[in-house]
Protein backbone atom coordinates (compact mmCIF):
# COMPACT_ATOMS: atom_id res chain seq x y z
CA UNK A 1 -19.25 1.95 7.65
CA UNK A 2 -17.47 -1.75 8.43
CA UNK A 3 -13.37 -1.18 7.94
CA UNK A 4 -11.95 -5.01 7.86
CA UNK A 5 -8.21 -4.47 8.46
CA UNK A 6 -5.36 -6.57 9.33
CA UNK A 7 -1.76 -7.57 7.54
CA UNK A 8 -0.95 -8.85 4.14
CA UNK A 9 -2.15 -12.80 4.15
CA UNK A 10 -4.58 -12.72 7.26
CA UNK A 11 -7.63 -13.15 4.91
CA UNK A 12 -9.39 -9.96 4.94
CA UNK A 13 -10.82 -10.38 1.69
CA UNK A 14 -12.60 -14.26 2.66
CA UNK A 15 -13.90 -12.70 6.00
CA UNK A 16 -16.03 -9.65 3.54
CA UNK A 17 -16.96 -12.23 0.66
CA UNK A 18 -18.67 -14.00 3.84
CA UNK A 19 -20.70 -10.97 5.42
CA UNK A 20 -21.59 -9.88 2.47
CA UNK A 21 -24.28 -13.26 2.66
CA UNK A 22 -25.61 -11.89 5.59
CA UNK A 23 -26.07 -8.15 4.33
CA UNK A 24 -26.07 -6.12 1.41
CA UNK A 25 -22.45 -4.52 1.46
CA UNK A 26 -20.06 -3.15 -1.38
CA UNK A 27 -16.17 -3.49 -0.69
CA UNK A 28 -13.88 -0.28 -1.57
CA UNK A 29 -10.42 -1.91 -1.37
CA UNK A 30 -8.02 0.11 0.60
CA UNK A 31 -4.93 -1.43 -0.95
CA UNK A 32 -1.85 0.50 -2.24
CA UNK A 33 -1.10 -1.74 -5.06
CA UNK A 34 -4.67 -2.93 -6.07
CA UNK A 35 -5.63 0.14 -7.92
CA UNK A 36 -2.85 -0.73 -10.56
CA UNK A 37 -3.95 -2.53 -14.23
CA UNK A 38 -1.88 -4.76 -14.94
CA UNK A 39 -0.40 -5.74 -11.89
CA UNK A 40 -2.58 -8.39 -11.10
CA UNK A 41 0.52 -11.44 -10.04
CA UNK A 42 1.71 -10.27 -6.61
CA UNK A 43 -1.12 -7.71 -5.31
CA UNK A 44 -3.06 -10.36 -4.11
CA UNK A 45 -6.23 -9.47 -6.17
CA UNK A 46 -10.11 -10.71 -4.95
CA UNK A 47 -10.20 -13.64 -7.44
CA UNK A 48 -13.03 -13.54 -10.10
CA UNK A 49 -15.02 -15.50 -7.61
CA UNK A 50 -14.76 -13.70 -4.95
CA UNK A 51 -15.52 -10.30 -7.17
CA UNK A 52 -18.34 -11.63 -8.66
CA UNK A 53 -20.06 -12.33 -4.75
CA UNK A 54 -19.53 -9.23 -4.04
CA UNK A 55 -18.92 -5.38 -5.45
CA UNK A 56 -15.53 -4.36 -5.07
CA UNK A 57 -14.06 -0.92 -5.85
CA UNK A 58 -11.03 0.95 -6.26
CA UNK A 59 -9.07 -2.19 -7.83
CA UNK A 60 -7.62 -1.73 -11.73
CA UNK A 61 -8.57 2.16 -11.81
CA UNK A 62 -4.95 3.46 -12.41
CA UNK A 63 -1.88 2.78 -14.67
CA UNK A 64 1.19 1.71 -13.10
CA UNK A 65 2.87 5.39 -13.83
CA UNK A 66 -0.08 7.00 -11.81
CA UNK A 67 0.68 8.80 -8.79
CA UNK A 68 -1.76 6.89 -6.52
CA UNK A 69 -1.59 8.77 -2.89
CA UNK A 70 -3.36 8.73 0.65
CA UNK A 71 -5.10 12.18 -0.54
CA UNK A 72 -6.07 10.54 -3.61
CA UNK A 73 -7.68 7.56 -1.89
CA UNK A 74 -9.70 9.19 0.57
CA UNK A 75 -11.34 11.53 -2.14
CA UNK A 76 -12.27 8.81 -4.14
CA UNK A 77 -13.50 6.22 -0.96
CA UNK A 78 -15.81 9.51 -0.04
CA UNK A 79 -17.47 9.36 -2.97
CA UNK A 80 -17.78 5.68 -2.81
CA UNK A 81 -19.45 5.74 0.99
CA UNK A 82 -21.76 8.38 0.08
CA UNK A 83 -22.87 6.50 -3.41
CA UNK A 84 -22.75 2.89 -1.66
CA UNK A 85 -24.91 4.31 1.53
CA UNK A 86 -27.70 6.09 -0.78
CA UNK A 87 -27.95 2.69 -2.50
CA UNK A 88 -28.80 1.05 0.67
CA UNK A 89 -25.71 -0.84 0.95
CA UNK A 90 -22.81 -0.86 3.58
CA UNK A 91 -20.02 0.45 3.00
CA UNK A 92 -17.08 -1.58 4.01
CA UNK A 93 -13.47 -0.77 3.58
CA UNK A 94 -11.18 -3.65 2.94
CA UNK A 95 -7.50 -3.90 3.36
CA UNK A 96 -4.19 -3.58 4.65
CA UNK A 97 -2.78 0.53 3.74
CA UNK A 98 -2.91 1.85 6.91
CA UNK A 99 -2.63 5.17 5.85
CA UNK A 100 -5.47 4.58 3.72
CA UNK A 101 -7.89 3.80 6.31
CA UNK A 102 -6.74 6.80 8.39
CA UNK A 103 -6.56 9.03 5.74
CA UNK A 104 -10.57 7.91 5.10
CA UNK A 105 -11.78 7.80 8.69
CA UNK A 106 -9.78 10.78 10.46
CA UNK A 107 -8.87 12.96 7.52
CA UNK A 108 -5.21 14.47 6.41
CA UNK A 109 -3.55 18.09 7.03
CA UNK A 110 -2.72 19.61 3.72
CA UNK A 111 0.99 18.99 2.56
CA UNK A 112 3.32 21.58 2.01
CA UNK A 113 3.54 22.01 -1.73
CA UNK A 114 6.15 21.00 -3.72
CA UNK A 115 9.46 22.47 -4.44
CA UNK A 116 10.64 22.37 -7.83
CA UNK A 117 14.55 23.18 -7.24
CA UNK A 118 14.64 21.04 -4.02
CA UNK A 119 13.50 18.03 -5.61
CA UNK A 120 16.01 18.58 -8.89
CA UNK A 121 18.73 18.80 -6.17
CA UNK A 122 17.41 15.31 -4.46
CA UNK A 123 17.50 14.12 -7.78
CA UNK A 124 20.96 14.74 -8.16
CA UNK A 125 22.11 13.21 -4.80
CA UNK A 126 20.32 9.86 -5.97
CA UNK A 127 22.04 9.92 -9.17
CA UNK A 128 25.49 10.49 -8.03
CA UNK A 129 25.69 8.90 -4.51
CA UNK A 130 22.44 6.13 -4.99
CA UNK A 131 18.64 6.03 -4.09
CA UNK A 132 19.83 4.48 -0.55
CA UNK A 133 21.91 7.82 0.21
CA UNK A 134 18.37 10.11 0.02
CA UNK A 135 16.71 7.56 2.48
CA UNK A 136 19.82 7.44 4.48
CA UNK A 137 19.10 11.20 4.82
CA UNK A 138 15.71 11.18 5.60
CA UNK A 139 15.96 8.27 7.99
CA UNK A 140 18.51 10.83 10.47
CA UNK A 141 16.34 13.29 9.86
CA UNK A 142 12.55 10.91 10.31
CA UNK A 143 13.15 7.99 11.39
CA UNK A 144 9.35 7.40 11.51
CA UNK A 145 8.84 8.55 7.80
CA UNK A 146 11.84 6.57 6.67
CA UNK A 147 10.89 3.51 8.35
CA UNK A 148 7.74 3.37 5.97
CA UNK A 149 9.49 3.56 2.65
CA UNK A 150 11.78 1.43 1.22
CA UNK A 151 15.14 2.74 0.55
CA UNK A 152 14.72 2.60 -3.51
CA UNK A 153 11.39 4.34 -3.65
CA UNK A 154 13.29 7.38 -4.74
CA UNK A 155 9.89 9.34 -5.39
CA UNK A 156 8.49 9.03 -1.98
CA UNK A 157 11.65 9.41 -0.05
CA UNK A 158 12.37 12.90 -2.34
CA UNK A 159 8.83 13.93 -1.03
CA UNK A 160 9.44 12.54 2.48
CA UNK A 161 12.33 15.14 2.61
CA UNK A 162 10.77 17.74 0.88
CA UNK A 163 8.32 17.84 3.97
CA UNK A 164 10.83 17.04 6.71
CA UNK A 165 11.88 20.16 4.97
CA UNK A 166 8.91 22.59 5.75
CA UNK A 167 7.81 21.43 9.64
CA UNK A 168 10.14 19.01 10.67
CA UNK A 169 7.68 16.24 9.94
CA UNK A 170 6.52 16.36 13.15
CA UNK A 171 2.74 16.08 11.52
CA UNK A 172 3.57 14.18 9.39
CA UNK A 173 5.85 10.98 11.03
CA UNK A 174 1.69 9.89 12.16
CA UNK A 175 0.38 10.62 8.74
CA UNK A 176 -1.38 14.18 9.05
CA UNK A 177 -4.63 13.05 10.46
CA UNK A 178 -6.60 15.70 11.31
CA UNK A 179 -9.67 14.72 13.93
CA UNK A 180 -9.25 11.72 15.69
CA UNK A 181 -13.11 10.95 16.04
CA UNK A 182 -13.70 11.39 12.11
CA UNK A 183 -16.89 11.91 10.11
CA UNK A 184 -18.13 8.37 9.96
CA UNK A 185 -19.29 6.03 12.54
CA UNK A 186 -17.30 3.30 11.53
CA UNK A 187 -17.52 -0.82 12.93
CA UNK A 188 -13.97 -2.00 12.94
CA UNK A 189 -12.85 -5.50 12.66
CA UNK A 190 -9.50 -6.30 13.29
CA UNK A 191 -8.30 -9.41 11.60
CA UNK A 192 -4.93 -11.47 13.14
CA UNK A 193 -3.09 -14.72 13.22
CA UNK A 194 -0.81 -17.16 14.88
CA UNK A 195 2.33 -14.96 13.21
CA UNK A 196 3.75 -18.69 12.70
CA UNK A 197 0.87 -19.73 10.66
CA UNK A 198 0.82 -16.47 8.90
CA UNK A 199 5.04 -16.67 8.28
CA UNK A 200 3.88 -19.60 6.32
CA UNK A 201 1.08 -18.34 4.41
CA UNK A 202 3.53 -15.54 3.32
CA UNK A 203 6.01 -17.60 2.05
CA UNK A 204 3.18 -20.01 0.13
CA UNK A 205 1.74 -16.90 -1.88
CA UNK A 206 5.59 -15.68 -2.66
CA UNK A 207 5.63 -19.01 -4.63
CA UNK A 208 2.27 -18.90 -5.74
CA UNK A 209 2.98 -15.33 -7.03
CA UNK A 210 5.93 -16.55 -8.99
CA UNK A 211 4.35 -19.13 -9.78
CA UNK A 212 1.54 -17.28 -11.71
CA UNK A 213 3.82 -15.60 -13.45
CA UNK A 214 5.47 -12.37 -11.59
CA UNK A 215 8.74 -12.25 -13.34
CA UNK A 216 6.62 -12.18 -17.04
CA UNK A 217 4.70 -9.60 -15.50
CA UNK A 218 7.31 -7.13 -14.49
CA UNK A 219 9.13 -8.00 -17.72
CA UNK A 220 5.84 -6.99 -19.60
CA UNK A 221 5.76 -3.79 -17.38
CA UNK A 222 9.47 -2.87 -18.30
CA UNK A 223 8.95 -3.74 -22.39
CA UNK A 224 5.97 -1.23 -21.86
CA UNK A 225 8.36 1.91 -20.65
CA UNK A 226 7.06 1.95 -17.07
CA UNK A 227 10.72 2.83 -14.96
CA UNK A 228 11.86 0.23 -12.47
CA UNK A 229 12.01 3.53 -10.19
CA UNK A 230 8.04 4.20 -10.48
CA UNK A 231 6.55 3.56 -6.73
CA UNK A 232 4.11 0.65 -8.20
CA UNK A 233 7.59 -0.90 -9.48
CA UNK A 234 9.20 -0.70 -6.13
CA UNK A 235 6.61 -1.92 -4.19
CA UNK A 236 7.46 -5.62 -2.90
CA UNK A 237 7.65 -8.75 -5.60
CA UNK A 238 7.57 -5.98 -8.00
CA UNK A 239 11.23 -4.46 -7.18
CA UNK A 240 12.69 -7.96 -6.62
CA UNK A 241 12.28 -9.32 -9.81
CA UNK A 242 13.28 -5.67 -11.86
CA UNK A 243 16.66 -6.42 -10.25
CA UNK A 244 16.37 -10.27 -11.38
CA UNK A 245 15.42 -8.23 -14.94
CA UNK A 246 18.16 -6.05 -14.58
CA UNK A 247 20.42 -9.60 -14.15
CA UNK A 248 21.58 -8.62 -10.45
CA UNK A 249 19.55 -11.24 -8.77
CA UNK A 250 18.84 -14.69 -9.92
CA UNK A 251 15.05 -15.54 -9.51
CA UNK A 252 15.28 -17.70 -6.18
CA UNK A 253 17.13 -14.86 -4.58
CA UNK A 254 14.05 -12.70 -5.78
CA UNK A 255 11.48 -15.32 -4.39
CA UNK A 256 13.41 -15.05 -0.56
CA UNK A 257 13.49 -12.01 -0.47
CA UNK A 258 9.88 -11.11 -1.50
CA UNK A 259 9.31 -13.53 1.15
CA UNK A 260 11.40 -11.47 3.96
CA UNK A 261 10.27 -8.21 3.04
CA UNK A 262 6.71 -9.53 2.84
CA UNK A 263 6.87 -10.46 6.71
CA UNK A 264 8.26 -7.44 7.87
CA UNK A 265 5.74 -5.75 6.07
CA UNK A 266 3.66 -7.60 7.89
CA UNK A 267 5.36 -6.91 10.99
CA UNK A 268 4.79 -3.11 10.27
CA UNK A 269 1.19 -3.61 9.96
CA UNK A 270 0.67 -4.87 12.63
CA UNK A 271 2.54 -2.37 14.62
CA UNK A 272 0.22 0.09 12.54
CA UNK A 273 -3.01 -1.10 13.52
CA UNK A 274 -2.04 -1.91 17.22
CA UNK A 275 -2.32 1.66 17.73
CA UNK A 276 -5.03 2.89 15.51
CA UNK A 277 -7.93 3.63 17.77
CA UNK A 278 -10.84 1.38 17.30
CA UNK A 279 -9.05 -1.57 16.14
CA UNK A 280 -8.84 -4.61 18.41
């Protein structure tokens, strides 16, 4: 198995369009946001082109109100190497959701299951005192957790706390892998950039995003029923331009701000797969 990783913008998806003309491979995206229908303006999407060069998976397979999760993922990009290997292909995992690829290559601990009352309580807290108050708990009590979530994402946060709750986090603030060697011999390429070059690439798709029609998408989303508070809806574009919806941004303060969080997403990632074993 081939894992291509690297941050939002580096090109990951040109780089396995091109080895895929020097062997038979099959792509299984290991992006957060790509499994969603619908939201196809600001995930950054293989274009038809590219898609049509080469077989990707685990893109347009859920509905934005889906719970989509690391556990979730690495069930379904099992399948996927097993099915993809016995066809004589290579496997090769594409993408930037760290958690993703370590959920897939070193497995996860089980979770603590939920708790009902706990999370009505949470709940309450968010709608009397604000989402930010929850991840204003969570980040005393994890900093490590609560530096992955946006403050908003009132779903993940509540479950964030709800295992902070159990052990501490202390398994989970590295994402509960579970053997560091893993069940695959996996080829990793590590993808980078001058962080100058890729600061403007970032802010080039922001406006190519818009540009292809973001706000019309989330509007679509909204008319639909999907809640501004689902985690596909507060994921970054996406949560900008509810607020612009919601009339509390206008839609260049959307666009700059997509553009900052972008690069401190990308920041993140980076950090991420510094310290993933394997990846150079």
């Amino acid at each position: 198995m081939v894992v291509i990783a690297g941050p939002t913008g580096v090109g990951k998806t040109a780089v396995a369009v091109a080895l895929a003309r020097l062997v038979p491979i099959e792509v299984i995206s290991a992006d957060s946001r790509q499994v969603y229908r619908g939201m196809d303006a600001a995930t950054g999407k293989p274009a038809a082109s590219e898609r049509a060069a080469v077989v990707h998976h685990l893109i347009d397979i859920v509905d934005p109100d889906d719970r989509y999760q690391a556990a979730r993922f690495r069930a379904d990009a099992a399948a996927l190497v097993e099915r993809i290997g016995a066809r004589g292909a290579v496997p090769v995992v594409v993408g930037g959701t760290g958690l993703y690829i370590r959920a897939l290559v070193r497995g996860l601990d089980p979770a603590p299951p939920a708790d009902p009352a706990f999370r009505r309580e949470l709940a309450g807290v968010a709608r009397q005192e604000g989402r930010p108050a929850l991840w204003q708990r969570l980040n005393r009590a994890a900093p490590e957790i609560a530096a992955r979530l946006h403050p908003n994402d009132e779903v993940r946060v509540i479950r964030a706390l709800e295992i902070v709750r159990t052990d501490g986090g202390a398994r989970h603030a590295v994402g509960r892998w579970r053997d560091p060697s893993g069940p695959y011999d996996v080829t990793y390429i590590g993808l980078t950039l001058d962080r100058a070059a890729l600061a403007e690439r970032v802010r080039r798709r922001a406006r190519e995003f818009v540009a292809a029609g973001l706000r019309e998408e989330v509007r679509r989303l909204l008319t639909q029923g999907c809640s501004p508070a689902l985690p596909s809806l507060q994921s970054i574009g996406y949560r900008e331009f509810v607020e612009v919806e919601a009339g509390r941004l206008t839609g260049d303060e959307a666009l700059r701000r997509m553009q900052r969080d972008t690069l401190r997403y990308a920041k993140r990632q980076w950090t991420w797969f510094a310290r993933e074993p394997g990846i150079e």
